[in-house]
Protein backbone atom coordinates (compact mmCIF):
# COMPACT_ATOMS: atom_id res chain seq x y z
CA UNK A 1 4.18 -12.14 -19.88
CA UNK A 2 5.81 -10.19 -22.44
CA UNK A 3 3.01 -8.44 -23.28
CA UNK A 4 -0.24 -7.09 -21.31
CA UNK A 5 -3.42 -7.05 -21.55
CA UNK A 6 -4.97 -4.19 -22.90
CA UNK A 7 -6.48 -1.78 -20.93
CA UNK A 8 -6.43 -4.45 -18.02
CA UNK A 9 -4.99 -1.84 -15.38
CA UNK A 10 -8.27 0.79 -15.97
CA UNK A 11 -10.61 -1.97 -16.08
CA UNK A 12 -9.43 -3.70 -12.47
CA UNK A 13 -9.81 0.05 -10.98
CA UNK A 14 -13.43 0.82 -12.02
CA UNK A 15 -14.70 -2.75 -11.64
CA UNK A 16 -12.76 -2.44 -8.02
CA UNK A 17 -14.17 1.13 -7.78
CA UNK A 18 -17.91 -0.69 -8.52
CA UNK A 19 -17.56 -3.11 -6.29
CA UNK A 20 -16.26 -0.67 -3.35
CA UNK A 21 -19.41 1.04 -3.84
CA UNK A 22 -22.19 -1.88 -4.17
CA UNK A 23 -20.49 -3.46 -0.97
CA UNK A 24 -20.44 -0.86 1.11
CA UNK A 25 -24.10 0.10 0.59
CA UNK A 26 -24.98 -3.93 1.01
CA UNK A 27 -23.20 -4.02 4.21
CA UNK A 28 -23.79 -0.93 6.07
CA UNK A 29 -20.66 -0.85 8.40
CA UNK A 30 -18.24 -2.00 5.92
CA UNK A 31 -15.31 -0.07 5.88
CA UNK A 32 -12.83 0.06 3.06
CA UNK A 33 -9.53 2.01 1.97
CA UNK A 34 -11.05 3.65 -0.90
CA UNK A 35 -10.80 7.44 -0.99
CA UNK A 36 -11.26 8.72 -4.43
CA UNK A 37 -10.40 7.88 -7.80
CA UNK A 38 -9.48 11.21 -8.61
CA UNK A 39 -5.43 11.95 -9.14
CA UNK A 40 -3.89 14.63 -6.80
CA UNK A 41 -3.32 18.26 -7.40
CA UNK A 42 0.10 17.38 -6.31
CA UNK A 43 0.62 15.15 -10.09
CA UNK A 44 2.00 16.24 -12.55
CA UNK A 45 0.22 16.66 -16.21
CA UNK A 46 2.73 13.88 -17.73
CA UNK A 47 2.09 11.98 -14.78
CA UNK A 48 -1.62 11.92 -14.87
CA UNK A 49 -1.31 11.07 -18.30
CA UNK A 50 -0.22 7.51 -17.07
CA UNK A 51 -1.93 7.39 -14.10
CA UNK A 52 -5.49 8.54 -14.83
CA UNK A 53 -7.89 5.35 -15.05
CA UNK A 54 -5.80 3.30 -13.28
CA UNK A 55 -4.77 4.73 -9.61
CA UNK A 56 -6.84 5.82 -6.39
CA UNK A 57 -6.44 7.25 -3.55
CA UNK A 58 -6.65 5.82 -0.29
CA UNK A 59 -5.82 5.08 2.92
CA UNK A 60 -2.73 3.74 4.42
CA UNK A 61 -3.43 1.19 6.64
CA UNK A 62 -1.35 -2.00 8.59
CA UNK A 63 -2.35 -5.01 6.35
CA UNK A 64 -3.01 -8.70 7.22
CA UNK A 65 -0.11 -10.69 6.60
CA UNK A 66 -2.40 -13.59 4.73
CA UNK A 67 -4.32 -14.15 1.45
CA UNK A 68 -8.02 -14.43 2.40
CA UNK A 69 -9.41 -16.73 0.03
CA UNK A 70 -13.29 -17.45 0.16
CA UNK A 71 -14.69 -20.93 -2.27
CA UNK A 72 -18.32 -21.29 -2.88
CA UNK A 73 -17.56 -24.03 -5.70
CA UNK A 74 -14.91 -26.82 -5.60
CA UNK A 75 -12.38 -26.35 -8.28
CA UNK A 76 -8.66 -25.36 -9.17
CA UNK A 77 -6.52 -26.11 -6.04
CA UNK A 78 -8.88 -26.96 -4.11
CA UNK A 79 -10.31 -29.67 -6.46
CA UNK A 80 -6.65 -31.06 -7.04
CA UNK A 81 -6.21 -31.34 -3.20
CA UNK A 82 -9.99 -32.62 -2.73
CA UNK A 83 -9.17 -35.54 -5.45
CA UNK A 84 -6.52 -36.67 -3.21
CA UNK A 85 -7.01 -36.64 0.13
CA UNK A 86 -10.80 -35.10 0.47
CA UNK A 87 -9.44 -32.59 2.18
CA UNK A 88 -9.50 -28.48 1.11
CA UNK A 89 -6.66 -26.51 2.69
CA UNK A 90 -6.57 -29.37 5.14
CA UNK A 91 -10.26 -29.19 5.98
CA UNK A 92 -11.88 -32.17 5.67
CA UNK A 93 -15.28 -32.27 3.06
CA UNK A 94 -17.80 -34.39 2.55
CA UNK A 95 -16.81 -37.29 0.01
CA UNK A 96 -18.78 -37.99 -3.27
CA UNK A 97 -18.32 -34.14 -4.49
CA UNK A 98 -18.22 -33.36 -8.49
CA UNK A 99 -15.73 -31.27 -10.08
CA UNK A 100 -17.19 -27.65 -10.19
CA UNK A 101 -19.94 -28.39 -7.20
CA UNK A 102 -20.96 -25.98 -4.77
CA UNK A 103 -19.97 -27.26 -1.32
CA UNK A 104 -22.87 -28.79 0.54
CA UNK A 105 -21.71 -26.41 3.72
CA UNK A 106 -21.84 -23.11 2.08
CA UNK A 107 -19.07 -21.34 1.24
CA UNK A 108 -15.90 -22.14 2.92
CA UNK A 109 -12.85 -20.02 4.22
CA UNK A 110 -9.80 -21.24 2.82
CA UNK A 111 -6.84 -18.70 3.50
CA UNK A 112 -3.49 -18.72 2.22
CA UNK A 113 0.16 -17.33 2.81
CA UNK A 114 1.27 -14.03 1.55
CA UNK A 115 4.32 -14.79 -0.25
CA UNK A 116 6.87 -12.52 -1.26
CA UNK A 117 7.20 -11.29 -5.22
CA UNK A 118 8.34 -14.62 -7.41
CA UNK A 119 7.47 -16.75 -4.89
CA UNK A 120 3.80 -18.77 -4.59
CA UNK A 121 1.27 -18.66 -1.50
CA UNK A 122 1.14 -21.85 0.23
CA UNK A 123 -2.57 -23.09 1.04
CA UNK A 124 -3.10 -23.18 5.11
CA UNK A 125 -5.79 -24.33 7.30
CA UNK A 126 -7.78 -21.54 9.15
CA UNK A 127 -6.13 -22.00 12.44
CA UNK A 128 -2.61 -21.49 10.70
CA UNK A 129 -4.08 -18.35 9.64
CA UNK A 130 -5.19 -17.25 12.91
CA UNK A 131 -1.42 -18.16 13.91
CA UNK A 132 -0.18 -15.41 11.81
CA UNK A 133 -2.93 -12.52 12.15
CA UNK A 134 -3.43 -13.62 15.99
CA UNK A 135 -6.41 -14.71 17.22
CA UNK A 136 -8.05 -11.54 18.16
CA UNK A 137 -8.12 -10.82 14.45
CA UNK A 138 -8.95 -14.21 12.99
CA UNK A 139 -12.72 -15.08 13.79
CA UNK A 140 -13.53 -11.11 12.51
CA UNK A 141 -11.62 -11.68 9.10
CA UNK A 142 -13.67 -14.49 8.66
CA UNK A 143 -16.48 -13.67 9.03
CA UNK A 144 -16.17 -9.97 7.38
CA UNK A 145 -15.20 -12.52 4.01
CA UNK A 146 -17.57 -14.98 4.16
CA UNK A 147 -20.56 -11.70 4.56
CA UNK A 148 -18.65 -10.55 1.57
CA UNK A 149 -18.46 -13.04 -0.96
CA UNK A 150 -21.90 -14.52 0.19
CA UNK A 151 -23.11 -10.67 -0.65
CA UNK A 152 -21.33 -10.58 -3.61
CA UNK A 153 -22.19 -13.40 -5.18
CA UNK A 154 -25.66 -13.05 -4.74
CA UNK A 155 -25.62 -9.59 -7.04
CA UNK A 156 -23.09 -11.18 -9.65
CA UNK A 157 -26.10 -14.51 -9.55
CA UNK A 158 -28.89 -11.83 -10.68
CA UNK A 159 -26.48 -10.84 -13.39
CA UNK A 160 -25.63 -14.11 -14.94
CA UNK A 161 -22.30 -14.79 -13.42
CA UNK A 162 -21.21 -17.43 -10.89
CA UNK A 163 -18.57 -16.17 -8.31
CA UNK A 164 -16.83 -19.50 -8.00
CA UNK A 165 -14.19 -18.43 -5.26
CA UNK A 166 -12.43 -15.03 -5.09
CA UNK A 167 -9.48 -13.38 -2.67
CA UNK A 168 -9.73 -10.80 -0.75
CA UNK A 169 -7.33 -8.40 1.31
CA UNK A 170 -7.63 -6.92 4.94
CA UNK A 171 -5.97 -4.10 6.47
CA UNK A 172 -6.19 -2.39 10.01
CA UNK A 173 -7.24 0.66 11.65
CA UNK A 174 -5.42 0.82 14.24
CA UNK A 175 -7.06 3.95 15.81
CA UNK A 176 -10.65 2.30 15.73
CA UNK A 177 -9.22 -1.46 15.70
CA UNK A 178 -11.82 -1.76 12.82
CA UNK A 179 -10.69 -4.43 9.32
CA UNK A 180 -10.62 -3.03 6.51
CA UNK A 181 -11.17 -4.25 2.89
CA UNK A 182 -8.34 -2.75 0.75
CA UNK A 183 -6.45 -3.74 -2.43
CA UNK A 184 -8.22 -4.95 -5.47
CA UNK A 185 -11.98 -6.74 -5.41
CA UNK A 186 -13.85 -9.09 -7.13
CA UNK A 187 -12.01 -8.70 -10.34
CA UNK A 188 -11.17 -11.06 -13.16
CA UNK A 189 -7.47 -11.19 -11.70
CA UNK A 190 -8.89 -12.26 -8.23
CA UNK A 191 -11.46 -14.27 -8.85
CA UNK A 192 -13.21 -16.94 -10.56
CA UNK A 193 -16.25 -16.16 -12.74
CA UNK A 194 -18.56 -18.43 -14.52
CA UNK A 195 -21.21 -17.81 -16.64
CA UNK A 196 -24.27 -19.35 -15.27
CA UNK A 197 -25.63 -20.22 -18.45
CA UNK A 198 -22.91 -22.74 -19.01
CA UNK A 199 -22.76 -24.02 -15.81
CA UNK A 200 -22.37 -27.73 -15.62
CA UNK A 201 -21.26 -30.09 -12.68
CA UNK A 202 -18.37 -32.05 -12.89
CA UNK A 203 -16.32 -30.37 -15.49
CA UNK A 204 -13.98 -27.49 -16.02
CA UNK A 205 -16.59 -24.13 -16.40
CA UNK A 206 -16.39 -21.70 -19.14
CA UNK A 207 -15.28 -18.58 -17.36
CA UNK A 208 -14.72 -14.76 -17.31
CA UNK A 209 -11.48 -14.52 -15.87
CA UNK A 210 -7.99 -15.20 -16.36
CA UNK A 211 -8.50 -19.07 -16.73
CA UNK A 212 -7.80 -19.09 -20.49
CA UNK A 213 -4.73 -17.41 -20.53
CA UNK A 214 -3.97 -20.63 -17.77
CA UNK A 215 -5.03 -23.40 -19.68
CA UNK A 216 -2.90 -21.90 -22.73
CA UNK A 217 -0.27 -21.81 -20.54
CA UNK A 218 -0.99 -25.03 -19.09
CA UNK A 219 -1.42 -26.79 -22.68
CA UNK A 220 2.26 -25.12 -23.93
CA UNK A 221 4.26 -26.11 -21.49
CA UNK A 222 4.58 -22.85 -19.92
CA UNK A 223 3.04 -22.46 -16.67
CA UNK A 224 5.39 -20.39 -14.55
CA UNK A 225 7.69 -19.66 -16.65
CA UNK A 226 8.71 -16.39 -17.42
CA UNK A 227 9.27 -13.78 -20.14
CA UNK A 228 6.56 -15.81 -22.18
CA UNK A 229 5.02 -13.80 -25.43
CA UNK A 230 1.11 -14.59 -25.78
CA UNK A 231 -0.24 -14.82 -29.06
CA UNK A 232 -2.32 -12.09 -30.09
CA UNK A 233 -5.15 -14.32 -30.07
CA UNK A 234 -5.00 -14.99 -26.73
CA UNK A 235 -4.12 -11.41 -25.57
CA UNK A 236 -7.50 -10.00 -27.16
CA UNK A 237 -10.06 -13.54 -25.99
CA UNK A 238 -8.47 -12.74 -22.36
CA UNK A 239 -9.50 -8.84 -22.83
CA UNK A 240 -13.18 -9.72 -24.35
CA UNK A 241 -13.62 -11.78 -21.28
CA UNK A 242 -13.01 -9.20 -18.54
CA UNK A 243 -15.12 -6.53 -20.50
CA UNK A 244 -17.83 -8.85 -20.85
CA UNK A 245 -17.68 -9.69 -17.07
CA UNK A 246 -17.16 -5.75 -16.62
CA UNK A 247 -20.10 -5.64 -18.19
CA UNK A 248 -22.34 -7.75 -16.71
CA UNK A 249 -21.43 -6.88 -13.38
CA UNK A 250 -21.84 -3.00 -13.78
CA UNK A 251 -24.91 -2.81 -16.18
CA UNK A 252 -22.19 -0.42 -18.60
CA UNK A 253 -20.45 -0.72 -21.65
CA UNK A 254 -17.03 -1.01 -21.11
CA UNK A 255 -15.96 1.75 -24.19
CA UNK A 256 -18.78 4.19 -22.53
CA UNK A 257 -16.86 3.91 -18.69
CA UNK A 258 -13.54 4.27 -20.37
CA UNK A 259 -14.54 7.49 -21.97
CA UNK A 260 -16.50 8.82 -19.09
CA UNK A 261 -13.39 8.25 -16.74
C-alpha cells in the first residue's frame, strides 16, 4: 500500500501489550517475550520520537520456523479449500458445513509455512508441521494454541466480538526448553474478528479487521499487487474498525490510551 493506516503501528502494540497481560493472568504458566513497553535509556530523544507507542522490549528467543494458525469458524482459506475437497489444511471435516460455521469439533489447528518477505505461506497439515519444528516440539505448540485461542475467545465473546481464527507465533527458551508466545497477538492484522451481533451462518461476516481493505482489493482487481494507493475512504473505515475492536476488547477509548502512552 502506498499509504498506511493511521496510527495502526501504536494500536497493534497496546492491543498486543493487552492481550500479553489478560493471557498471562488466564493461563498461569504462560510465558511470553514481553519485557516492557518502555524505550531504552540507550535511545535517543529523535529516536523515541518515532519509536514511542509503537516498540517493546523483549526477549530474544530461537523462533518456530511455522505460522501457527488456530480456526474456531470455517471461512477464508479454509472455506475455499473446504468447498472443494472437504478438507481444511488437508484435514478432513465433517460434510454439510455453512460458510462462517463453527466447526462441530472445536477449534482446529491448522498451521502454515513461514515464508520469506514477498512470498505467501503455504497451508500444511499438522504432521508437516511437526516435520519442521520436530516432534518434540509439535504436540506442546499445539496445545499451548489451542489453550490460547479457546481462552481468548471466550473474553473477546463477553465483549461482543467473535474470534473467528487468529495466528499466533512461538519462540524457544532454550535454557528452560519452555515455548514461548512472542510477536504480535490477537490483533486486527492477525486475526479475524466478528461482531457477534451480526453474526449469521452461511455468509461472509461483518468484521473488525483487515477484511475490508481485502474485499476492496479483491473487488478492484488488485489483490497482491503492489504499490496500490487506497482511497481515503477506505484508509479511515479500515482505522474505525481496529479502534472499535481496540475498544471493545480493552474496555478504553482508543484517543484516551493514545494520550496516556
Amino acid at each position: 500500500m502506498q499509504q498506511g493506516i493511521p496510527q495502526k503501528g501504536a494500536l497493534l502494540t497496546s492491543l498486543s501489550a493487552h492481550w500479553f497481560s489478560v493471557l498471562s493472568s488466564l493461563i498461569p504458566d504462560l510465558r511470553t517475550h514481553l519485557i516492557t513497553l518502555d524505550l531504552p535509556s540507550t535511545i535517543s530523544q529523535s529516536q523515541k520520537t518515532n519509536l514511542k507507542n509503537r516498540s517493546m522490549q523483549v526477549r530474544k528467543l530461537r523462533l518456530f520456523d511455522i505460522e501457527v494458525i488456530v480456526r474456531g469458524y470455517i471461512t477464508g482459506s479454509a472455506w475455499k479449500e473446504y468447498k472443494e475437497t472437504s478438507t481444511v489444511h488437508d484435514i478432513p471435516i465433517a460434510p454439510g458445513l455453512k460458510e462462517s460455521q463453527a466447526f462441530p469439533q472445536g477449534a482446529i489447528y491448522t498451521p502454515s509455512t513461514k515464508a520469506p518477505a514477498g512470498q505467501h505461506d503455504e497451508n500444511i497439515h499438522p504432521s508437516k508441521a511437526a516435520e519442521i519444528v520436530g516432534v518434540k516440539y509439535a504436540d506442546r505448540i499445539e496445545a499451548l494454541a489451542l489453550n490460547l485461542y479457546t481462552t481468548a475467545r471466550d473474553y473477546a465473546a463477553e465483549r461482543g466480538i467473535i474470534i473467528a481464527d487468529t495466528k499466533f507465533e512461538f519462540g524457544l527458551d532454550e535454557v528452560t526448553d519452555e515455548i514461548v508466545l512472542v510477536d504480535e497477538v490477537l490483533t486486527p492484522d492477525s486475526s479475524r474478528f466478528w461482531p457477534a451481533a451480526d453474526y449469521e451462518i452461511g455468509r461472509e461476516q461483518k468484521s473488525y479487521d483487515k477484511q475490508g481493505l481485502r474485499d476492496w482489493l479483491t473487488k478492484e482487481g488488485l489483490k497482491g499487487k503492489e504499490n496500490v494507493s487506497m482511497p481515503q475512504a477506505v484508509v479511515e473505515e479500515t482505522a474505525k474498525k481496529y479502534q472499535e475492536a481496540f475498544e471493545r476488547l480493552t474496555g478504553k477509548k482508543w484517543t484516551e490510551a493514545l494520550g496516556s502512552s
